[in-house]
Protein backbone atom coordinates (compact mmCIF):
# COMPACT_ATOMS: atom_id res chain seq x y z
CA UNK A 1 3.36 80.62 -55.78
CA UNK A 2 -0.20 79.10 -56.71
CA UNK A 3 2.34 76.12 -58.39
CA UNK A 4 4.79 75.40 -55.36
CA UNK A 5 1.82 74.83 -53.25
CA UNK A 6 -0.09 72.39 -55.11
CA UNK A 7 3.36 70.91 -55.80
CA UNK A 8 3.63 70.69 -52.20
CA UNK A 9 -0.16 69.20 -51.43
CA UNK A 10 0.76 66.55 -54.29
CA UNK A 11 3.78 65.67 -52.25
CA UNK A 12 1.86 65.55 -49.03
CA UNK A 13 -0.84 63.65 -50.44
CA UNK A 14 0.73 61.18 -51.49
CA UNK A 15 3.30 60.51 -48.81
CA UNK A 16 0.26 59.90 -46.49
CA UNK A 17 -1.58 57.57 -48.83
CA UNK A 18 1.54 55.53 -49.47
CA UNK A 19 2.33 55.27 -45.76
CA UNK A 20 1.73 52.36 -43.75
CA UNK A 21 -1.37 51.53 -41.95
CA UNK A 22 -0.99 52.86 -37.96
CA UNK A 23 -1.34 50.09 -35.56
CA UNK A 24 -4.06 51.11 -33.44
CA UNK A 25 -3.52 51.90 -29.79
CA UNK A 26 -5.21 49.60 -26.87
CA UNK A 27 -7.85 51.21 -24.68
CA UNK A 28 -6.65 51.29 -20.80
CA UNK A 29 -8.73 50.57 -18.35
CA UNK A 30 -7.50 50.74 -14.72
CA UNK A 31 -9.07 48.15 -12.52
CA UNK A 32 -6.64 49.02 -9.52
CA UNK A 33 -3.43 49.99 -8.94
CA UNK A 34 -1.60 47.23 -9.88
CA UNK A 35 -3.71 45.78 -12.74
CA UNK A 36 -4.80 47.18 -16.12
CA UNK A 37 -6.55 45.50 -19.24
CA UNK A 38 -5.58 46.33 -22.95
CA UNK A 39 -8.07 46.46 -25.35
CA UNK A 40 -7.63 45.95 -28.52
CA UNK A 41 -9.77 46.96 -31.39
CA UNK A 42 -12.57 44.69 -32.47
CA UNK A 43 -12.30 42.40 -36.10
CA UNK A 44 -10.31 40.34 -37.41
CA UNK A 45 -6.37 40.68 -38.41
CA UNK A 46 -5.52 42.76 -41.34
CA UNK A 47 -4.08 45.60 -42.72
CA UNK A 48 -6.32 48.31 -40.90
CA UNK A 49 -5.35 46.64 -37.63
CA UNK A 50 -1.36 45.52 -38.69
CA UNK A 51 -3.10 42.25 -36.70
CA UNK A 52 -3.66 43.99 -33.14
CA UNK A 53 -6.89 42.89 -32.31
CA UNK A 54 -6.42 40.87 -28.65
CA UNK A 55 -7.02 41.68 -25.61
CA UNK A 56 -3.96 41.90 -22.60
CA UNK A 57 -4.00 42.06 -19.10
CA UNK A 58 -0.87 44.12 -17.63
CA UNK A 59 -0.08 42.93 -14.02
CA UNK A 60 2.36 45.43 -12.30
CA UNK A 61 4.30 43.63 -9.66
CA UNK A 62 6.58 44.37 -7.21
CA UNK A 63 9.55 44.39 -9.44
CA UNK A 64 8.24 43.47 -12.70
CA UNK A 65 5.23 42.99 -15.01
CA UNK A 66 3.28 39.97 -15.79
CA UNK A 67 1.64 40.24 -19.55
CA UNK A 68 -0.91 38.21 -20.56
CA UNK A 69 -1.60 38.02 -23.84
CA UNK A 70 1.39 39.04 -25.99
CA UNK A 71 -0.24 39.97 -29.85
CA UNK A 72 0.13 38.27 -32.72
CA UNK A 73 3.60 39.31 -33.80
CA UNK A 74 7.37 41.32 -32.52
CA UNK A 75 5.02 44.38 -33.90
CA UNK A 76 2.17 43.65 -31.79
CA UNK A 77 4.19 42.70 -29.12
CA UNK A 78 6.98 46.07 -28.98
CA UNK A 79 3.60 47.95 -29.77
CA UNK A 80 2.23 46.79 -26.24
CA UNK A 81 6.05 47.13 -24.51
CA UNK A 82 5.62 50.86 -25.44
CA UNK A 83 2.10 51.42 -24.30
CA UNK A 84 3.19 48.74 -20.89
CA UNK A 85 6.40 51.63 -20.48
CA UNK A 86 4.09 54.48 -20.32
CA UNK A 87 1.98 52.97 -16.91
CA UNK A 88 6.02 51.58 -15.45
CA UNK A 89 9.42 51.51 -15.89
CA UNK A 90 9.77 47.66 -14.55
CA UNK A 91 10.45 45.59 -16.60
CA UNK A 92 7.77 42.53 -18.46
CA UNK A 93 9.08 39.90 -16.53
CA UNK A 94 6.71 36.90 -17.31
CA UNK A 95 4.15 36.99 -19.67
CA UNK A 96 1.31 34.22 -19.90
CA UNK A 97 -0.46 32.65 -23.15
CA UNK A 98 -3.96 31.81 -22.52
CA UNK A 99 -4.04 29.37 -25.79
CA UNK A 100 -2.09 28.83 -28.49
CA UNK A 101 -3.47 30.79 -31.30
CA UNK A 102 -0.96 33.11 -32.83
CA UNK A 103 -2.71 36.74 -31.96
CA UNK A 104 -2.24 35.56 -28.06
CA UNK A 105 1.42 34.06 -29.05
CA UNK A 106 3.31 35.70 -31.16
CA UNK A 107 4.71 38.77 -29.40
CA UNK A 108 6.66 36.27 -27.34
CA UNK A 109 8.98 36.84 -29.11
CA UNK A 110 9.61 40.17 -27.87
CA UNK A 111 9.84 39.54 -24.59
CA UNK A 112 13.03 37.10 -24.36
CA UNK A 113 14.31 37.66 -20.78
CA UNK A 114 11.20 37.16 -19.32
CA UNK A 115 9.38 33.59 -18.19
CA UNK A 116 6.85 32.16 -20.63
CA UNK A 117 3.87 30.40 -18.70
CA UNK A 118 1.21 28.22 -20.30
CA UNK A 119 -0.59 25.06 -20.55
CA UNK A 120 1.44 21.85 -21.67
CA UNK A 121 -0.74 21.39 -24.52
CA UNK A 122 -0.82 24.70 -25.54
CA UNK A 123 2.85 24.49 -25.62
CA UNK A 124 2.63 21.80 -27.71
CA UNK A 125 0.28 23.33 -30.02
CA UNK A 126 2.84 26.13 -30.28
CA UNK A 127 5.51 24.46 -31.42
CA UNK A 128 3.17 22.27 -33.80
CA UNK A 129 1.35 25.60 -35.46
CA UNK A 130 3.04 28.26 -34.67
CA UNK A 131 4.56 28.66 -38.10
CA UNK A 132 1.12 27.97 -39.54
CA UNK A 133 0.19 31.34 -38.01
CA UNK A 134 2.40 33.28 -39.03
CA UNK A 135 1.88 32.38 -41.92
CA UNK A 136 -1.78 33.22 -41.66
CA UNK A 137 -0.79 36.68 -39.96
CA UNK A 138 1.80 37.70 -42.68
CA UNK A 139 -1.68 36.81 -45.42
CA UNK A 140 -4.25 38.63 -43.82
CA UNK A 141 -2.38 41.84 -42.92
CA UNK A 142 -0.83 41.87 -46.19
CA UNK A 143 3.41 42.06 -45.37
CA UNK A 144 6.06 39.63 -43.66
CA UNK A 145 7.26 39.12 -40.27
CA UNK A 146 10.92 38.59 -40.48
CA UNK A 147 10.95 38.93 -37.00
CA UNK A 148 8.48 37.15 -35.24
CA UNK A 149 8.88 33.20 -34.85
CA UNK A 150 7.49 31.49 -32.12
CA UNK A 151 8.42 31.15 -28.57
CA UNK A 152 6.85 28.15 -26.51
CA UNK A 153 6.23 28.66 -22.86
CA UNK A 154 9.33 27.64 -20.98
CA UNK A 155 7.04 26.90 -17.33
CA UNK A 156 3.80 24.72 -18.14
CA UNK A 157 0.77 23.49 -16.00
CA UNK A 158 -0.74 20.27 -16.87
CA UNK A 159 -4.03 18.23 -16.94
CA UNK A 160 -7.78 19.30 -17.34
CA UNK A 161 -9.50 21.03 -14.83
CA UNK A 162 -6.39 22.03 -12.65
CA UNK A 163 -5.35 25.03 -10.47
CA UNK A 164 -2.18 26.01 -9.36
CA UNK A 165 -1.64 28.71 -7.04
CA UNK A 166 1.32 30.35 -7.53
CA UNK A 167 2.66 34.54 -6.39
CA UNK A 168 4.18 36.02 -9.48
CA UNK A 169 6.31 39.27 -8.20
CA UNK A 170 4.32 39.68 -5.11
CA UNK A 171 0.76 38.85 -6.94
CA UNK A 172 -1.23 35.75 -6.01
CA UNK A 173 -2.06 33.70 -9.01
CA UNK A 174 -4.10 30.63 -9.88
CA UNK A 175 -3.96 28.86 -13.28
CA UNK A 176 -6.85 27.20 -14.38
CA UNK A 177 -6.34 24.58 -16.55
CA UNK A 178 -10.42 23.81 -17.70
CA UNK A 179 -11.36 20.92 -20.16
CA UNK A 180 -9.90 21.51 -23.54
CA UNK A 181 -13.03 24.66 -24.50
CA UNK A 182 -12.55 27.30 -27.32
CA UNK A 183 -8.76 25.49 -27.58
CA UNK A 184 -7.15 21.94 -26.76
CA UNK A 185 -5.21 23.57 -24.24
CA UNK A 186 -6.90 26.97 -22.72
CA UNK A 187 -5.78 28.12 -19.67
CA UNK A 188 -7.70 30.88 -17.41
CA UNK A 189 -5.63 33.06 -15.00
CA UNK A 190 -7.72 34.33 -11.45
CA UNK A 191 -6.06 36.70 -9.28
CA UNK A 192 -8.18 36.14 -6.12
CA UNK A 193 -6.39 39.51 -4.23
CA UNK A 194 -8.07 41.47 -6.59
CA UNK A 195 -11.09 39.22 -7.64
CA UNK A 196 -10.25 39.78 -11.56
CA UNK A 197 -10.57 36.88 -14.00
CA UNK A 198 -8.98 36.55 -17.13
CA UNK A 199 -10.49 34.15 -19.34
CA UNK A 200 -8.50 33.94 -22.69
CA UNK A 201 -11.16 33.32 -26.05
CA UNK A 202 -13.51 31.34 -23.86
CA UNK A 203 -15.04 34.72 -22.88
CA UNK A 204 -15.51 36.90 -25.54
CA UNK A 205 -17.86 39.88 -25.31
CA UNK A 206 -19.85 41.51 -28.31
CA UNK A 207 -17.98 39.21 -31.23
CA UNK A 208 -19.05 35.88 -32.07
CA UNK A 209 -16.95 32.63 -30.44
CA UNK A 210 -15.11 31.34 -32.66
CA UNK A 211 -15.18 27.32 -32.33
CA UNK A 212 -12.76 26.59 -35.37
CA UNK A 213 -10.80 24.09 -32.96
CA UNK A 214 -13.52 24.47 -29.97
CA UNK A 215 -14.57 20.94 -28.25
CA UNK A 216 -17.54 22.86 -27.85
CA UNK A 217 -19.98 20.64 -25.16
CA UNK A 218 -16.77 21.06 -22.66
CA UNK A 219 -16.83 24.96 -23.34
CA UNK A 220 -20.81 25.48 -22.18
CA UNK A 221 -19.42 23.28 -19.21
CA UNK A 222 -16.38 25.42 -18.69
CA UNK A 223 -18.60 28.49 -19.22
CA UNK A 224 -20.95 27.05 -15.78
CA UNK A 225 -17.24 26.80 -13.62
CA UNK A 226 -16.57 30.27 -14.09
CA UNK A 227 -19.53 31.51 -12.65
CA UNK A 228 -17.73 29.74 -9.21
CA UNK A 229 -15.30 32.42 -8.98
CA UNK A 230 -15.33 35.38 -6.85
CA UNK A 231 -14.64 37.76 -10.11
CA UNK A 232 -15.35 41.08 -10.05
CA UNK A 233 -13.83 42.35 -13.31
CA UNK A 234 -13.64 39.60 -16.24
CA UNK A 235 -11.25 40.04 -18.86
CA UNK A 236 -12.21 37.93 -22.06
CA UNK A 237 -9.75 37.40 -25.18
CA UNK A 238 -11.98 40.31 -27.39
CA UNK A 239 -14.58 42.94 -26.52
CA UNK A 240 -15.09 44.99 -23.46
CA UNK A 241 -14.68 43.83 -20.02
CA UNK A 242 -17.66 41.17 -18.75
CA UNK A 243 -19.49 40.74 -15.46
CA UNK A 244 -20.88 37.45 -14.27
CA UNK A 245 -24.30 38.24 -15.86
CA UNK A 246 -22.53 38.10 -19.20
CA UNK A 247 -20.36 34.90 -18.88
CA UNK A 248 -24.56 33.51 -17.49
CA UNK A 249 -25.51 35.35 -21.22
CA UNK A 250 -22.83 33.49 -23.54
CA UNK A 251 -23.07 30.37 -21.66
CA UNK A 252 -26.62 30.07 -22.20
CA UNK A 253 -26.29 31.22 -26.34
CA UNK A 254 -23.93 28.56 -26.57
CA UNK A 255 -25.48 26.41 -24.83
CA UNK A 256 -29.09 26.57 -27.31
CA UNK A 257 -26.34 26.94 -30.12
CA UNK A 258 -25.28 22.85 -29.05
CA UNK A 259 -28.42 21.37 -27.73
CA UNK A 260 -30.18 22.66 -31.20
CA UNK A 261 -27.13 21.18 -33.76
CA UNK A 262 -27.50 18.16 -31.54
CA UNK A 263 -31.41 18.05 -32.18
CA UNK A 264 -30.58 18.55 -36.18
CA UNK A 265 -27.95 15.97 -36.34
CA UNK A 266 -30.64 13.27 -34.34
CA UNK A 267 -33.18 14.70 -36.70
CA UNK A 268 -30.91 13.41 -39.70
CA UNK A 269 -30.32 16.57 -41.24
CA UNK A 270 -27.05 17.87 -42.63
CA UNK A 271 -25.12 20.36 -41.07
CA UNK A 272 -26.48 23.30 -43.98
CA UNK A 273 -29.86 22.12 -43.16
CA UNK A 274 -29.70 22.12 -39.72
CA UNK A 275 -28.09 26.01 -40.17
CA UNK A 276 -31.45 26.48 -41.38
CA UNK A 277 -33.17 25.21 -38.03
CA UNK A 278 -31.27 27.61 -35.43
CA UNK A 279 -31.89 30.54 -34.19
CA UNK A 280 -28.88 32.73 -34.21
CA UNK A 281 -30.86 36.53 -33.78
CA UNK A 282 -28.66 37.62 -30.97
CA UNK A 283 -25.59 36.47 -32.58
CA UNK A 284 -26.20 37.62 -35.72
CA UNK A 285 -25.33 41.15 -34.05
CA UNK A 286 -22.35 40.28 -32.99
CA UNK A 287 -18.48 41.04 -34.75
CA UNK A 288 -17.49 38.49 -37.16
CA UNK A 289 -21.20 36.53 -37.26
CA UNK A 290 -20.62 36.10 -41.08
CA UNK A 291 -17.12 34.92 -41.03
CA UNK A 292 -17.97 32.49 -38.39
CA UNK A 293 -21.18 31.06 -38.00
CA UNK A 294 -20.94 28.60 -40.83
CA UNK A 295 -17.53 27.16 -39.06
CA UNK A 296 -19.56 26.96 -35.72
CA UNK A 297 -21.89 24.92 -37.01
CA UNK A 298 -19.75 22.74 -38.76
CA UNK A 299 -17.15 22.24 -35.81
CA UNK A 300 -20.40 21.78 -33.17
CA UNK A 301 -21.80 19.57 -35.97
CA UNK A 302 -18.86 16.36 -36.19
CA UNK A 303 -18.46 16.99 -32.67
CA UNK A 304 -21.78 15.95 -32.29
CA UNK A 305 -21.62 13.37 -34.66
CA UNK A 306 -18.28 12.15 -33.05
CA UNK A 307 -20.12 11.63 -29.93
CA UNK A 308 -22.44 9.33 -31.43
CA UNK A 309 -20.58 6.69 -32.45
């Protein structure tokens, strides 16, 4: 007897360590009836997370659902269909990218009958990169994605600093179209029925911003518009849901994170020197201020410099 069960506790043992990570499930929060955020976990992609790390805003129309946000691959993506069928039975009927970057994009793919809505440019940046990331995705979570590939918006909203009012399955919409900010071609969706805002990877809450393709001056400026909307509940790309007080918080960081690379770069010192000069205390306790800092400064750094010449 004593040798069936440790036969059977070897078997168990290591059936559960060879089995694959568990994609973790998004916290629901209810703002009202009709509209619930999905939070994903904090960190970056990788095999703890099988990449699900975004937020998503679930929209529950009149006959269908409006996603925003669709993960950064088919997994991602069915893994938010499943948690989406457990709040309705309509169907995901359109499903909006806030940017281009492939843990907003990539669970497009999932979702073919329904309408794809972005930016122009983020479209573009789509079809340009979106290989690129999954690329990226399949390294950092450590398997392929036969299945995902990317799916461009098929409905696009152009310019900077544009809004379109649009109703969406009985829901009043307006897409924001700011100055090119944490992406080339960001777009920010306000639902002004139920005064939520959802602001893509310009708002982030509790985790670094990452600038790696930021135009950062226009962000801090984008950062100032928001406060003109009548938001109650903000929804940023990663962390918990924001106030007003907190977009005023990270628009002021960033804003001292600018004005002092500016003052190293007029001071003549190098971007590694002028890492030296800032202080960075409040980020530095922030998700991902390791992986990112150096980047920031860089990015903010030839920006500045660009603007010089």
């Amino acid at each position: 007897m004593n040798r069936l069960i440790i036969i059977v506790f070897t078997v168990f043992f290591y059936s559960v360590a060879g089995a694959a990570p568990v994609m973790p499930q998004p916290k629901v929060v209810k703002i009202n009836e009709r509209v619930y955020a999905f939070l994903g976990p904090m960190g970056q992609p990788s095999a703890h997370n099988q990449g699900y790390m975004v937020n998503s805003t679930v929209i529950i129309g009149e006959q269908g659902v409006i996603l925003i946000d669709s993960g950064a691959s088919d997994e991602v993506g069915n893994h938010l269909g499943k948690a989406i069928a457990k709040l309705t039975t309509k169907p995901v009927t359109h499903v909006i990218n806030t940017h281009h970057h492939g843990d907003h994009v990539l669970g497009n793919i999932v979702f073919g009958k329904a309408e794809i809505i972005s930016s122009e440019i983020c479209r573009e940046m789509v079809n340009k990169t979106g290989d690129e990331w999954i690329a990226l995705m399949e390294s950092l979570i450590g398997h392929k994605l036969p299945n995902t590939r990317p799916v461009p918006a098929s409905v696009t909203y152009a310019g900077e600093n544009t809004r379109t009012e649009r109703t969406i399955q009985g829901v009043k919409l307006e897409f924001w179209v700011p100055a090119g900010s944490h992406t080339v071609g960001d777009m920010m969706v306000y639902l002004p029925e139920d005064k939520v805002l959802v602001g893509g990877d310009i708002l982030v809450n509790r985790t670094i911003p990452v600038m790696r393709d930021a135009l950062v001056k226009n962000w801090v400026g984008t950062l100032k518009q928001v406060r003109t909307f009548d938001a109650k509940t903000i929804v940023p790309g990663h962390g918990p849901l924001m106030k007003q007080e907190d977009v005023s918080k990270l628009q002021r960081q960033m804003d001292v994170f600018y004005t002092g690379v500016e003052a190293g770069y007029k001071k003549g010192l190098s971007d590694s020197e002028t890492r030296k000069t800032l202080d960075v205390r409040e980020w530095k306790k922030l998700e991902g201020f390791d992986a990112n800092i150096g980047g920031n400064v860089s990015r903010t750094y030839l920006e500045v410099e660009q603007a010089s010449f």
